[in-house]
N, C-alpha and C. Protein backbone atom coordinates (compact mmCIF):
# COMPACT_ATOMS: atom_id res chain seq x y z
N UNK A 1 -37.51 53.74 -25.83
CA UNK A 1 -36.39 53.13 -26.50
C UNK A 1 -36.70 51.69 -26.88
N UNK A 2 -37.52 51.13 -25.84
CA UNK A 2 -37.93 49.27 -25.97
C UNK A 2 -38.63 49.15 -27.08
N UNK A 3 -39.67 50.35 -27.22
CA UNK A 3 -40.54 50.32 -28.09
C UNK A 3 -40.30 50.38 -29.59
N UNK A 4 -39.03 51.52 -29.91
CA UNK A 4 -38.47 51.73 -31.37
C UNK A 4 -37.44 50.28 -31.63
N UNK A 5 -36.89 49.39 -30.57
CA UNK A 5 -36.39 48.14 -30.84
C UNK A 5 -37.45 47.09 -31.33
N UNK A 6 -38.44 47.35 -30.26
CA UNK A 6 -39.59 45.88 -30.88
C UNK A 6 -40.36 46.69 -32.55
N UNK A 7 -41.09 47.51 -32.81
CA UNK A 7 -40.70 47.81 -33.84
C UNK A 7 -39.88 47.23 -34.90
N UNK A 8 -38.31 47.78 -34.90
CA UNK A 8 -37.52 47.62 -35.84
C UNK A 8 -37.63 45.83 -35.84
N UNK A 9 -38.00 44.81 -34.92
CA UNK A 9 -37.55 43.22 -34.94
C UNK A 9 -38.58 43.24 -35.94
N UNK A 10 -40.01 43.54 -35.61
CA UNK A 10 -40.97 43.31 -36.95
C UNK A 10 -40.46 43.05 -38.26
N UNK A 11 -39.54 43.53 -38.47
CA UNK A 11 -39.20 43.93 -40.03
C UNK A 11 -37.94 43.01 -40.53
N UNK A 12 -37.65 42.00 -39.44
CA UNK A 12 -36.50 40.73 -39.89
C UNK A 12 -37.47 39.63 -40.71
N UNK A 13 -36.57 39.24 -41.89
CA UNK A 13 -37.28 38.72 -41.95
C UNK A 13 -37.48 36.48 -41.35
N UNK A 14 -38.99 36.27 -41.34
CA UNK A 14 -38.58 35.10 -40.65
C UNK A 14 -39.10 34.37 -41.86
N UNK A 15 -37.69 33.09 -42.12
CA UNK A 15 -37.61 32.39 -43.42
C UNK A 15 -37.72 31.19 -42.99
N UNK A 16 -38.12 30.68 -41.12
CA UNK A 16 -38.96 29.07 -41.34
C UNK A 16 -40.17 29.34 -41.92
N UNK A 17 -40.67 27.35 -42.22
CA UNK A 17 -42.06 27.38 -42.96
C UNK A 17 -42.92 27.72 -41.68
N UNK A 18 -43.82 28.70 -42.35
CA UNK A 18 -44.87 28.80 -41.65
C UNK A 18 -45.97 28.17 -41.02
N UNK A 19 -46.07 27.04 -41.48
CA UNK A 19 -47.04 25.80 -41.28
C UNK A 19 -45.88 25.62 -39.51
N UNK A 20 -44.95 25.29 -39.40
CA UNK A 20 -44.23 24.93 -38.61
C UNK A 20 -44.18 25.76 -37.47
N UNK A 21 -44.72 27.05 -37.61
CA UNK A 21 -43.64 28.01 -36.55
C UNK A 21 -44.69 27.82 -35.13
N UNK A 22 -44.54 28.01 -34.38
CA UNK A 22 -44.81 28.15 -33.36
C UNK A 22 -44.90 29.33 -32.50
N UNK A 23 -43.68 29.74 -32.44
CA UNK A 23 -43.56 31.62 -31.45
C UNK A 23 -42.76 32.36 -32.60
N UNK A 24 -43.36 33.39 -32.21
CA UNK A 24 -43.24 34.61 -33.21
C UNK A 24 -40.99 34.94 -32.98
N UNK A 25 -40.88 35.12 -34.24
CA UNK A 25 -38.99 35.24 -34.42
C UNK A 25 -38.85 36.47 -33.61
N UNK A 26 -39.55 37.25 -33.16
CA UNK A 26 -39.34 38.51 -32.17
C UNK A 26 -39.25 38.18 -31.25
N UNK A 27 -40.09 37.51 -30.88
CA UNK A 27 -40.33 36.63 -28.85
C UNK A 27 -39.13 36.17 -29.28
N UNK A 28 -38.37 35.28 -29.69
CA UNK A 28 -37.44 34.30 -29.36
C UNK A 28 -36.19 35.59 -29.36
N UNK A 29 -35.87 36.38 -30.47
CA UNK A 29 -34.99 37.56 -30.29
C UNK A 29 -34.73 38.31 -29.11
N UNK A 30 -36.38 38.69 -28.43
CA UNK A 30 -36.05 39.72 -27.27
C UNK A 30 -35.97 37.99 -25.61
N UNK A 31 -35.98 37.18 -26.10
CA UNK A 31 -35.74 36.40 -25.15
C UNK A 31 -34.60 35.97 -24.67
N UNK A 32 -33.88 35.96 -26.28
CA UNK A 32 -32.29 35.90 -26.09
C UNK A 32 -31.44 37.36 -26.14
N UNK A 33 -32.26 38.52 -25.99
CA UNK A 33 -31.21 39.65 -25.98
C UNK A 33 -31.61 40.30 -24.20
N UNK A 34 -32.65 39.62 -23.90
CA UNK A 34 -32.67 39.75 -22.05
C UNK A 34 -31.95 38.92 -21.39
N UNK A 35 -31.99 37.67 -22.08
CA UNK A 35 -31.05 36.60 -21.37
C UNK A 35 -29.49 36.83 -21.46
N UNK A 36 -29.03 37.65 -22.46
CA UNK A 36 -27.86 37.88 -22.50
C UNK A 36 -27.40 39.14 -22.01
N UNK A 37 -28.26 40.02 -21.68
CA UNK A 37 -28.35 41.27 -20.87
C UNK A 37 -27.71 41.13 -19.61
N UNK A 38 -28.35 39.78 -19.39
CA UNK A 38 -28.61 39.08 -17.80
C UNK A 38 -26.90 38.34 -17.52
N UNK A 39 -26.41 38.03 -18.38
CA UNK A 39 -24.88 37.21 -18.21
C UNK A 39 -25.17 35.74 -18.53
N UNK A 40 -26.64 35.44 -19.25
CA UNK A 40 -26.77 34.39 -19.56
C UNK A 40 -25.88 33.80 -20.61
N UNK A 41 -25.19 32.30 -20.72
CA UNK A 41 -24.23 32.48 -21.52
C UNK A 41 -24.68 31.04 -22.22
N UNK A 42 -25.71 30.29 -22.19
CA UNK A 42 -26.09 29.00 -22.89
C UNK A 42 -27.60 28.64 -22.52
N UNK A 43 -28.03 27.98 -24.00
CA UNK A 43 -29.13 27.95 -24.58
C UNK A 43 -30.30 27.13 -23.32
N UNK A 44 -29.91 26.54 -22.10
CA UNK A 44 -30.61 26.13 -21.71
C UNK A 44 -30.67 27.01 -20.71
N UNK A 45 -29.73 27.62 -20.34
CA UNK A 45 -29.94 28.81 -19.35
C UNK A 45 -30.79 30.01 -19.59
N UNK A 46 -31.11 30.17 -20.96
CA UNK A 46 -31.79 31.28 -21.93
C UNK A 46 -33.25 30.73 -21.33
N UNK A 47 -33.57 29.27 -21.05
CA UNK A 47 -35.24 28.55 -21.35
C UNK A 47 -35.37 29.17 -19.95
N UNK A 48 -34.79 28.68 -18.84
CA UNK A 48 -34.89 28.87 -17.19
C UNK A 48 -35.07 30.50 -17.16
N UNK A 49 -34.19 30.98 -17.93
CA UNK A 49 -34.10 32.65 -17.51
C UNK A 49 -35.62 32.81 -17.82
N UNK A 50 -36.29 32.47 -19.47
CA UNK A 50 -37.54 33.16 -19.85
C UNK A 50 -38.22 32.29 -19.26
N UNK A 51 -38.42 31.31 -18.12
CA UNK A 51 -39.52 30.67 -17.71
C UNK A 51 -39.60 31.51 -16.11
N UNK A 52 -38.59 31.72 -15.24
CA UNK A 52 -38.33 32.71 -14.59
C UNK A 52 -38.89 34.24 -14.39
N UNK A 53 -38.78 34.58 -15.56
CA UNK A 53 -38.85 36.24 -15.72
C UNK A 53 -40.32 36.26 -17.38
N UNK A 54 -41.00 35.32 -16.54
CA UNK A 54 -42.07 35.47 -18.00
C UNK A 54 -42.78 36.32 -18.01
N UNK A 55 -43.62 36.90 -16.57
CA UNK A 55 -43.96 37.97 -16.61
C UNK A 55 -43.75 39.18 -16.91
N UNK A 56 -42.32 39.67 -16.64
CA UNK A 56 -41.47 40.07 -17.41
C UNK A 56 -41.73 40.77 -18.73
N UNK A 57 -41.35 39.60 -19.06
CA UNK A 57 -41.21 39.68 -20.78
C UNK A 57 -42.26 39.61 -21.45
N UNK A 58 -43.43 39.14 -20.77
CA UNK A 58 -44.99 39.78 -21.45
C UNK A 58 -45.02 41.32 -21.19
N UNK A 59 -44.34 42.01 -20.70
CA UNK A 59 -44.76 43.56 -21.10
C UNK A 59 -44.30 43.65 -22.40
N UNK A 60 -43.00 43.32 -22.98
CA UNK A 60 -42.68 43.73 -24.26
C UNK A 60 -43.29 42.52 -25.31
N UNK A 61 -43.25 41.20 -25.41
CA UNK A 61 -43.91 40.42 -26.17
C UNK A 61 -44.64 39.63 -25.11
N UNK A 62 -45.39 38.91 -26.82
CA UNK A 62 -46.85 38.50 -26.11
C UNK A 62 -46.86 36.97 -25.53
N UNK A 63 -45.87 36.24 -25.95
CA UNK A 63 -45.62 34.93 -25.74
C UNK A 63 -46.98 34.01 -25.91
N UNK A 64 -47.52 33.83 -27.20
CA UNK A 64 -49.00 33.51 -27.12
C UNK A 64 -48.83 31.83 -26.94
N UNK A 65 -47.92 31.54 -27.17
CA UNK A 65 -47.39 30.11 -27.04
C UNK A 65 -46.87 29.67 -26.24
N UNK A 66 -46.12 30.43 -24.84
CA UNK A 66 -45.69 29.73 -24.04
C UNK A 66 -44.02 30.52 -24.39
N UNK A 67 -43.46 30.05 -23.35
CA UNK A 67 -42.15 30.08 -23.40
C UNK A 67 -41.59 28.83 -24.20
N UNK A 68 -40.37 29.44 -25.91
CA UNK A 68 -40.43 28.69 -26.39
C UNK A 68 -38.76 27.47 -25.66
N UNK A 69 -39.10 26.58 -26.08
CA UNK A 69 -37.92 25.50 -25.71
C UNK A 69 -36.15 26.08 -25.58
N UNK A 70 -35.41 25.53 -24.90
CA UNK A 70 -34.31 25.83 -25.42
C UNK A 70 -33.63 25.66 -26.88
N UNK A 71 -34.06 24.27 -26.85
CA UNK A 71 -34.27 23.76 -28.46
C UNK A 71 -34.31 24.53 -29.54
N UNK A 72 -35.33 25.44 -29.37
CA UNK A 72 -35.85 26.20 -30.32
C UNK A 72 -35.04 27.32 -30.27
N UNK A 73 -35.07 28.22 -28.85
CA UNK A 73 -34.18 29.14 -29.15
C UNK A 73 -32.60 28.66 -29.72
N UNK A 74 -32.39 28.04 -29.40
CA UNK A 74 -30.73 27.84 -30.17
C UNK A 74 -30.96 27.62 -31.99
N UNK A 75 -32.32 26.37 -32.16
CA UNK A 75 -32.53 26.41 -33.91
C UNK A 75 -32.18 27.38 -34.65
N UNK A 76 -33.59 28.24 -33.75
CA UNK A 76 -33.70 29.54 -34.89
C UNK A 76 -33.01 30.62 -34.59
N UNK A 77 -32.04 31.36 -34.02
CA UNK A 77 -31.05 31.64 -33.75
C UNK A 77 -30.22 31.03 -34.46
N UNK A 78 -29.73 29.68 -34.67
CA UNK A 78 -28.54 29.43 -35.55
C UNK A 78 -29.45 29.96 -37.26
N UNK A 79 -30.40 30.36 -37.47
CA UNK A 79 -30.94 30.57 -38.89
C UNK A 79 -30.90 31.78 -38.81
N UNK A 80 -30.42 32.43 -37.88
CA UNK A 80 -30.30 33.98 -38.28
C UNK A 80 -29.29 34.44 -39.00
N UNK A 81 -28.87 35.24 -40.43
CA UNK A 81 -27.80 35.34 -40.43
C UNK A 81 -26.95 36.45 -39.80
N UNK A 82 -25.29 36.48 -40.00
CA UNK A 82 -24.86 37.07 -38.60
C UNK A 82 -24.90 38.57 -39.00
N UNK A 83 -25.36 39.36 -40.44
CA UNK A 83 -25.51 40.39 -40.66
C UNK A 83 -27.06 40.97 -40.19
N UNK A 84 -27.60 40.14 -39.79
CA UNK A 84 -29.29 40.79 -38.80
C UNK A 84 -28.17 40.73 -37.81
N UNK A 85 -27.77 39.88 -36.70
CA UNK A 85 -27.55 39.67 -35.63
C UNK A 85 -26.33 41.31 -35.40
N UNK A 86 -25.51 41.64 -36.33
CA UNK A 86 -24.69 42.40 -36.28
C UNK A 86 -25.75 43.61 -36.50
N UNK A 87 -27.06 43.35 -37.11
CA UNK A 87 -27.67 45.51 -37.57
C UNK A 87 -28.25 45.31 -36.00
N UNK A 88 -28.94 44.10 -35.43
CA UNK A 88 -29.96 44.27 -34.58
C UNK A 88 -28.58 44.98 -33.06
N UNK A 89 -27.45 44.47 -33.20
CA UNK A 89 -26.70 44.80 -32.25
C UNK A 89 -26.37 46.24 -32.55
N UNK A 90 -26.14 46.74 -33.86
CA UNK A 90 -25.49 48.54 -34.29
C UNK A 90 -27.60 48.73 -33.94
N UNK A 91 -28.15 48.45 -33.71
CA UNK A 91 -29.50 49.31 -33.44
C UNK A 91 -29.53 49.60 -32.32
N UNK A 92 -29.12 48.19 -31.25
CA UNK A 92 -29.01 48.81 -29.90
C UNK A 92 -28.32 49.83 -29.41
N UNK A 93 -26.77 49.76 -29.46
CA UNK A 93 -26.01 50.57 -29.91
C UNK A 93 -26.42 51.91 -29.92
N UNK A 94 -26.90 52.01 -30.97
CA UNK A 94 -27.51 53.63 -31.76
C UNK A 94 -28.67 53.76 -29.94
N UNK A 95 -29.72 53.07 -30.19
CA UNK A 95 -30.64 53.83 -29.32
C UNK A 95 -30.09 54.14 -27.72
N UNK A 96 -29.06 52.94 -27.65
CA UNK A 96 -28.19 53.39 -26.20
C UNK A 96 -27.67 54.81 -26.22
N UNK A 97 -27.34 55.00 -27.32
CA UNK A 97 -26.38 56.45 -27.47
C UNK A 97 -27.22 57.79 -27.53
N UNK A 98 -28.54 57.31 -27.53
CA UNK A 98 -29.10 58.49 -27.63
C UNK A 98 -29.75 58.93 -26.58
N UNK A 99 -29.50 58.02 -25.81
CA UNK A 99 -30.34 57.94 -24.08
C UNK A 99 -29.72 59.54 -23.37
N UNK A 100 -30.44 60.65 -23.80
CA UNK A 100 -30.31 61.99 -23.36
C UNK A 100 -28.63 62.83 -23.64
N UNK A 101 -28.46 61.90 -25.03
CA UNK A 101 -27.37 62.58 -25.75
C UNK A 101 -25.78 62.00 -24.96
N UNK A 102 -25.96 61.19 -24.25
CA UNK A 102 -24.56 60.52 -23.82
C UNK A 102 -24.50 59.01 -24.40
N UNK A 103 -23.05 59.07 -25.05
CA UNK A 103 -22.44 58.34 -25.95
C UNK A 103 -22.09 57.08 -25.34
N UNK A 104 -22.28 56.20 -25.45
CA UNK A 104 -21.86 54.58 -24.66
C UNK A 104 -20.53 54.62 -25.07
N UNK A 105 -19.25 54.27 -24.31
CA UNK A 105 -18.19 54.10 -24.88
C UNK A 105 -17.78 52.88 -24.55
N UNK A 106 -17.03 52.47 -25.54
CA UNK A 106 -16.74 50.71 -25.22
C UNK A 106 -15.63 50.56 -26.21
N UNK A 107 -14.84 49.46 -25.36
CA UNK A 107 -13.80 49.18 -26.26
C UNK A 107 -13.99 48.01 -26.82
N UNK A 108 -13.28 48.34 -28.52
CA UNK A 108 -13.77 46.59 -29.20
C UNK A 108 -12.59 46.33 -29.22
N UNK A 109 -12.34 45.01 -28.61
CA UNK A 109 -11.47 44.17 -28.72
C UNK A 109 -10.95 43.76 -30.27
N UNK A 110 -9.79 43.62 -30.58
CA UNK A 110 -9.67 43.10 -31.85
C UNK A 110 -8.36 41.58 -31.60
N UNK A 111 -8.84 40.80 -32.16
CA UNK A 111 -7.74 39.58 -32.02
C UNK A 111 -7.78 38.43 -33.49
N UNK A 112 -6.67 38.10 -33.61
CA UNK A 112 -6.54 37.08 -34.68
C UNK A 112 -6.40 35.49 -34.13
N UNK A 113 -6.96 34.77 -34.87
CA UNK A 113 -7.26 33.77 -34.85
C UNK A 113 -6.69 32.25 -36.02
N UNK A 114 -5.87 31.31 -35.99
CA UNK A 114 -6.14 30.40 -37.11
C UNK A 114 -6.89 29.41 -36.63
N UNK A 115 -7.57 28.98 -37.30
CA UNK A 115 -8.70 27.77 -37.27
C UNK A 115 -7.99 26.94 -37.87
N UNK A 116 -8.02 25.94 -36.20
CA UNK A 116 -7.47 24.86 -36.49
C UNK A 116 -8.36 23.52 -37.47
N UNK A 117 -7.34 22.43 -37.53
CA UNK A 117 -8.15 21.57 -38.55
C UNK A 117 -9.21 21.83 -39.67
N UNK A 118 -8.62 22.81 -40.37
CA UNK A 118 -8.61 22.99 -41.73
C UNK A 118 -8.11 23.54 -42.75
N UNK A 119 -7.13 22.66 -42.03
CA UNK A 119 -5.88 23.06 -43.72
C UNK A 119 -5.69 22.37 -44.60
N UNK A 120 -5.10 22.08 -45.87
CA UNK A 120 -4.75 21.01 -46.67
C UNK A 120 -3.50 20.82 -47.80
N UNK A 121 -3.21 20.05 -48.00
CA UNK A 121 -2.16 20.00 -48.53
C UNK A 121 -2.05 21.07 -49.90
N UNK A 122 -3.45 21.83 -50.02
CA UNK A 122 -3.03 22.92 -51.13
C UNK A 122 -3.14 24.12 -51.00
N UNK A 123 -3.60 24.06 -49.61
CA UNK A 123 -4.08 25.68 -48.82
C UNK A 123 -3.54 25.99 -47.51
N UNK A 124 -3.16 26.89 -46.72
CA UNK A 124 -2.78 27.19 -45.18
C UNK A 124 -4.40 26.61 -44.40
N UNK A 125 -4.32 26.42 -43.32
CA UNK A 125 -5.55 26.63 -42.41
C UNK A 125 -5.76 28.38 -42.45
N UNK A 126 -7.35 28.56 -42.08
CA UNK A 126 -7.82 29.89 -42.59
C UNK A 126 -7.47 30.65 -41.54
N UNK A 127 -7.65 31.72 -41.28
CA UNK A 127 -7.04 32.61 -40.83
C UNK A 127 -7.84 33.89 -40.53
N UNK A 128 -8.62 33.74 -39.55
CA UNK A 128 -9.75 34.82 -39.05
C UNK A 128 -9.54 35.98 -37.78
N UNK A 129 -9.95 37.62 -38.18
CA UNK A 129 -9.77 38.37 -37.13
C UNK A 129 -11.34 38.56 -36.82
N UNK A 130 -11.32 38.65 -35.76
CA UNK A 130 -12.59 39.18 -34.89
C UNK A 130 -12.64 40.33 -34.10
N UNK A 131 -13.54 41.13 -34.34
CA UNK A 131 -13.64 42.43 -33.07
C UNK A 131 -14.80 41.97 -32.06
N UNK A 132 -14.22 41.90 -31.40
CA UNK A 132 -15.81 41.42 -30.04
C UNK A 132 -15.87 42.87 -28.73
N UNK A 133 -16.97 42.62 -28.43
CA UNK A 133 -16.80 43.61 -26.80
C UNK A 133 -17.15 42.85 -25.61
N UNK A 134 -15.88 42.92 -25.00
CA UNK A 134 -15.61 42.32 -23.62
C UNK A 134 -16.75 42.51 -22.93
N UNK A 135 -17.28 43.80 -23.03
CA UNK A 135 -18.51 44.02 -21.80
C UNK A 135 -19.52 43.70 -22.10
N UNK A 136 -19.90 43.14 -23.42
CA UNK A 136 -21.39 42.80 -23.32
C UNK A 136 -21.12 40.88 -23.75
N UNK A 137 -19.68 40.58 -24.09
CA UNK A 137 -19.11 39.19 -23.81
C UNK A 137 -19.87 38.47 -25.35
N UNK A 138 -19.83 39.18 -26.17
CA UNK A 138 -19.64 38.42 -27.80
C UNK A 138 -19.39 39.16 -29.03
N UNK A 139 -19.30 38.40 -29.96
CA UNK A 139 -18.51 38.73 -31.41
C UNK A 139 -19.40 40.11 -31.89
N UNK A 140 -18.76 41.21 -32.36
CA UNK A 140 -19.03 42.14 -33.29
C UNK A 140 -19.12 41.94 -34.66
N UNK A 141 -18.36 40.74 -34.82
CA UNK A 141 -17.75 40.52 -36.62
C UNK A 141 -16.78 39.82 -36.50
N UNK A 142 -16.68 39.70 -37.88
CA UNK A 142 -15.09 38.93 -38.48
C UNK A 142 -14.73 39.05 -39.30
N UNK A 143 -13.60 38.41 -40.05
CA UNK A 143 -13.49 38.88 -41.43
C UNK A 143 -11.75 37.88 -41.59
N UNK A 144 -12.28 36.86 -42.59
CA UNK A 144 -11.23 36.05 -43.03
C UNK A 144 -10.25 36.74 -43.37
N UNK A 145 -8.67 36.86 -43.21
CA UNK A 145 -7.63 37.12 -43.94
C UNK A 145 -7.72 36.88 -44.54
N UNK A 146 -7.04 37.48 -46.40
CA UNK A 146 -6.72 36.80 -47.24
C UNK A 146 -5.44 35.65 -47.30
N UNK A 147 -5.45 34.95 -48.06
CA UNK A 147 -3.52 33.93 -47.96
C UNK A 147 -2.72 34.86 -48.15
N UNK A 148 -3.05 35.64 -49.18
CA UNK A 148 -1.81 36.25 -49.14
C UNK A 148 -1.48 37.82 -48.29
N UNK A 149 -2.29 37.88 -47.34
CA UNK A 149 -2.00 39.06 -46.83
C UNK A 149 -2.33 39.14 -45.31
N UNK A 150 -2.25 39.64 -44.42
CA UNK A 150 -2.00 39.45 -42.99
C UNK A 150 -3.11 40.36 -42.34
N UNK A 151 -3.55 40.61 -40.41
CA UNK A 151 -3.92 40.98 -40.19
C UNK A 151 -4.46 42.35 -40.15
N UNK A 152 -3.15 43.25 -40.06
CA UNK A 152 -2.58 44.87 -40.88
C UNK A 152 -4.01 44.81 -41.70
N UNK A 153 -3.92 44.22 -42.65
CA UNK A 153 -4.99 44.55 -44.15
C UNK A 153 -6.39 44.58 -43.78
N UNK A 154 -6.74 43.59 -42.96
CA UNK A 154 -7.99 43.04 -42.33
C UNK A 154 -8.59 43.75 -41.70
N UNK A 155 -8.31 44.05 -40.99
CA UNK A 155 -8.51 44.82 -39.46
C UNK A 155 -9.26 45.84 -40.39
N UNK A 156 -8.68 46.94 -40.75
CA UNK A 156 -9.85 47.89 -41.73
C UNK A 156 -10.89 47.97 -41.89
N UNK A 157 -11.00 47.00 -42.92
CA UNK A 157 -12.26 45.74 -43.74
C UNK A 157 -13.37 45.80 -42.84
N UNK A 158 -12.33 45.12 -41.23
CA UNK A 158 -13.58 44.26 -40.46
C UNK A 158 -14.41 45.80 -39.88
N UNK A 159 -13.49 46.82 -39.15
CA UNK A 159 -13.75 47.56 -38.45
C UNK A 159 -14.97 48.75 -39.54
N UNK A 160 -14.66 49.03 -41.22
CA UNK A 160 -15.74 49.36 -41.88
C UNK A 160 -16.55 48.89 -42.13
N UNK A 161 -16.73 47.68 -41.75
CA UNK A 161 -18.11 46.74 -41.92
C UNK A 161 -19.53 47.28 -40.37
N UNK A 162 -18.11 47.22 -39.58
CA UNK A 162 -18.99 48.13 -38.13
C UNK A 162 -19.64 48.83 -37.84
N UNK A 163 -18.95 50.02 -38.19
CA UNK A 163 -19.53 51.32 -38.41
C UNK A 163 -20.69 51.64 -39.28
């Protein structure tokens, strides 16, 4: 199953300059999807976890560089956009479910949101629903309301974007 995941990371693509990079965008991926496995919940706790468990994580990557910074994991991570971060999560997903034909069941949370401090005198503040799962403790998606129309409409949208 580890193996058809590292695989599929090959194929993101990585859009820092290359002159620059340092550790491969896979190492830093499977560093932050063990660390969050783990209940890790912030970027410096992610560095300790992979300096910790490095041995570890040389069975699945090669870390030819070292364990990279916290620094780094949070950078390039914020350069991911959240539609990899959402297929690489429906991949896990999928290969969980196939673990000898029993189905992972989980409930997605759905909740609405307005975001504060940014409204203006010609617009409402925006107005965002999110589906997250409690048990693995982050966002599935989102999906702005429109102004003129309410959560009811949304919810749909967000939940066919999921699937």
């Amino acid at each position: 199953m580890m193996n058809e995941l590292l695989e599929w990371l090959e194929y993101i693509e990585d859009v820092r300059q290359k002159r620059k990079v340092k550790h491969k965008l896979k190492d830093i991926i499977v560093i932050v999807l063990f660390a969050t496995l783990a209940n890790v919940d912030d970027w410096v706790e992610m560095g300790y976890f992979a300096h910790y468990n490095e041995e570890y994580l040389k069975r699945y990557i090669k870390l030819e560089n070292g364990i990279p910074s916290h620094d780094t994991l949070c950078r390039v991570f914020g350069m991911l956009q959240p539609e990899i971060l959402q297929q690489l999560y429906k991949k896990w997903q999928e290969l969980l479910n196939r673990n000898e034909g029993e189905a992972l069941k989980k409930i997605i949370c759905i909740d609405g949101k307005t975001v504060r401090g940014n409204r203006s005198k010609e617009s409402k503040a925006n107005h965002i629903v999110t589906a997250w799962s409690k048990e693995d403790g982050f966002s599935l998606g989102q999906k702005v309301v429109d102004e003129k129309s309410n959560e009811i409409t949304a919810i749909p949208e967000l939940l066919k974007r999921l699937i």
